[in-house]
C-alpha atoms as a PDB file:
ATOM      1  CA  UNK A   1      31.653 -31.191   4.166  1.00  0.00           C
ATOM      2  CA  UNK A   2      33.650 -27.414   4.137  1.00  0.00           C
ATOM      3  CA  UNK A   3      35.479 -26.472   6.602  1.00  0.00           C
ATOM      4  CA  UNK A   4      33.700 -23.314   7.638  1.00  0.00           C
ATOM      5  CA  UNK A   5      30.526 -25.439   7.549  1.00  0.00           C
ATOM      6  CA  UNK A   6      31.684 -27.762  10.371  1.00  0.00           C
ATOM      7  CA  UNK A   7      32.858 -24.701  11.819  1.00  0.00           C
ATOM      8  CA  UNK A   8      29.900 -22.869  11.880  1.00  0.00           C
ATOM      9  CA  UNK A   9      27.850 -26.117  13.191  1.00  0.00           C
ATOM     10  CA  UNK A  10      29.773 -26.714  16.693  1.00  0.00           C
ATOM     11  CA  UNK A  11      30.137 -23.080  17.270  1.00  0.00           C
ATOM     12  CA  UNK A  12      26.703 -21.701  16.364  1.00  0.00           C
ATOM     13  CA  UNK A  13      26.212 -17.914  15.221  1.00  0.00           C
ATOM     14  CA  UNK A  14      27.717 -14.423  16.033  1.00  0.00           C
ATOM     15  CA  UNK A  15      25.816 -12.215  17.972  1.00  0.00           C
ATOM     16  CA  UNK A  16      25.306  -9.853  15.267  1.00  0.00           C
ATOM     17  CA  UNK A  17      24.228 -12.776  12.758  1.00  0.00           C
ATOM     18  CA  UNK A  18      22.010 -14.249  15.821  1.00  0.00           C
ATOM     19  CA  UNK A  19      20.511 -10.479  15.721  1.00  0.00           C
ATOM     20  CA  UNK A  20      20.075 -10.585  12.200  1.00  0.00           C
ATOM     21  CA  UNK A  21      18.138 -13.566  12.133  1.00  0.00           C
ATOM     22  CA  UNK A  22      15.698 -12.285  14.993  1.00  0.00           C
ATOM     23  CA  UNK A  23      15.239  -9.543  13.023  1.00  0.00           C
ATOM     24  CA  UNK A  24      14.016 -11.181  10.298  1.00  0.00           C
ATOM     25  CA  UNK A  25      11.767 -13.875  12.122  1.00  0.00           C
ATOM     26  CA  UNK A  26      10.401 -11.088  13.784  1.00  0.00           C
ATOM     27  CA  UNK A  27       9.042  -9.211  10.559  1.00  0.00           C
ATOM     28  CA  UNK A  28       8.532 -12.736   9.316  1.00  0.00           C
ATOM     29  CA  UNK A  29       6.133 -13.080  11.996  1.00  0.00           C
ATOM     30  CA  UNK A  30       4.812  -9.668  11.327  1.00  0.00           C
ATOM     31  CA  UNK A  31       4.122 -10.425   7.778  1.00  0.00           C
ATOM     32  CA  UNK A  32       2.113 -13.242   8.742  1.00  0.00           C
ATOM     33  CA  UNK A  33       0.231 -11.811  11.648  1.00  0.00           C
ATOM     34  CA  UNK A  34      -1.266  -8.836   8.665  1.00  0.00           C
ATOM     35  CA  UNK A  35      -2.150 -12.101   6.077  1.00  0.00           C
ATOM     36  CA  UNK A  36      -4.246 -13.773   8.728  1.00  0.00           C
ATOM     37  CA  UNK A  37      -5.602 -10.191   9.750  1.00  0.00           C
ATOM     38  CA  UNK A  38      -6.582  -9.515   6.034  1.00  0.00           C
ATOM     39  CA  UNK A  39      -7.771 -12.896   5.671  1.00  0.00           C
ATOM     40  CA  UNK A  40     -10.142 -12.918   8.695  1.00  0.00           C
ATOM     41  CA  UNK A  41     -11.523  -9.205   7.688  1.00  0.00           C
ATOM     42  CA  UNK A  42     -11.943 -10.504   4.165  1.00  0.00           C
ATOM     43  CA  UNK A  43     -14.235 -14.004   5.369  1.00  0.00           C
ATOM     44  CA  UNK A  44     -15.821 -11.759   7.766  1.00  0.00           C
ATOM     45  CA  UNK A  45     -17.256  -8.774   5.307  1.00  0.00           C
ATOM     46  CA  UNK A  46     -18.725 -11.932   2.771  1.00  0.00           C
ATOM     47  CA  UNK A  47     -20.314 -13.885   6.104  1.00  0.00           C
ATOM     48  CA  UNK A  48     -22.047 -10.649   6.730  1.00  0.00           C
ATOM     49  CA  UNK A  49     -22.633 -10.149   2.801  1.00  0.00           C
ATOM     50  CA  UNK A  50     -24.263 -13.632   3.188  1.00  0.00           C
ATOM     51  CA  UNK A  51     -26.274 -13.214   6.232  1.00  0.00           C
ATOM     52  CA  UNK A  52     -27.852  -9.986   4.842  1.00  0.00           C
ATOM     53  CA  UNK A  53     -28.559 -11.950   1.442  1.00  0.00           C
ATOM     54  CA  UNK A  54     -30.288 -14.666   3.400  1.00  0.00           C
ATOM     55  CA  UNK A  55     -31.874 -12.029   5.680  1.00  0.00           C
ATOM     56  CA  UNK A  56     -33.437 -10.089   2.702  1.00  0.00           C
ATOM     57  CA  UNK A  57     -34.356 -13.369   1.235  1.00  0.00           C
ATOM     58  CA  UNK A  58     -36.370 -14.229   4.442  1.00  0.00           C
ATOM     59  CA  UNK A  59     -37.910 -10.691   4.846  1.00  0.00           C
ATOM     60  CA  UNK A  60     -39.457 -10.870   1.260  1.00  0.00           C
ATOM     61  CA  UNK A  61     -41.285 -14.408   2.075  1.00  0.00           C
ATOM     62  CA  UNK A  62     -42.559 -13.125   5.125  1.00  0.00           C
ATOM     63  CA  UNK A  63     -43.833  -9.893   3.563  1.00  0.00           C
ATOM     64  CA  UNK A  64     -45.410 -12.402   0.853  1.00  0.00           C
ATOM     65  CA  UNK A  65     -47.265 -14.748   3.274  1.00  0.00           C
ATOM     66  CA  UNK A  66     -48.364 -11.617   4.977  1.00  0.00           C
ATOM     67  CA  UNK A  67     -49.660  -9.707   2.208  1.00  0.00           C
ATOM     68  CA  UNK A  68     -51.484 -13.339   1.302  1.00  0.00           C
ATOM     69  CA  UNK A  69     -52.814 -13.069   5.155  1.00  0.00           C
ATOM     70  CA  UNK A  70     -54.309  -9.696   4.029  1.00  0.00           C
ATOM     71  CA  UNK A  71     -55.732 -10.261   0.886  1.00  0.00           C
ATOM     72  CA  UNK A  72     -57.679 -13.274   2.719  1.00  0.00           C
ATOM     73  CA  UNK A  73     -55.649 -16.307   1.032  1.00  0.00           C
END
């Protein structure tokens, strides 16, 4: 193993570098916090797409057996 690697093992990061990498595990974690946001909007507009298919679906039998009712089937 290098030198500087060994180095770098027992003594750990700068403060600067140690800053650095906060800095990017923080907009790492940002990054990741707007997927799942976009995800969960995204599953949540088709459930409601869904829902309002079955809903229609529903509202059309109903308005069938009760226009049957009517007629006097």
């Amino acid at each position: 193993m290098n030198q500087y690697y060994i180095y770098r093992l027992e003594h750990g990061l700068s403060a600067a570098e140690q800053r650095a990498a906060d800095q990017r595990i923080g907009e790492l974690a940002e990054a990741l916090a707007d997927v799942r946001s976009a995800v969960a909007h995204s599953l949540r507009r088709r459930l409601g797409v869904l829902k309002a298919l079955g809903r229609a679906d529903r509202t059309r039998k109903e308005a069938g057996v009760a226009a049957a009712a009517l007629a006097g089937h």
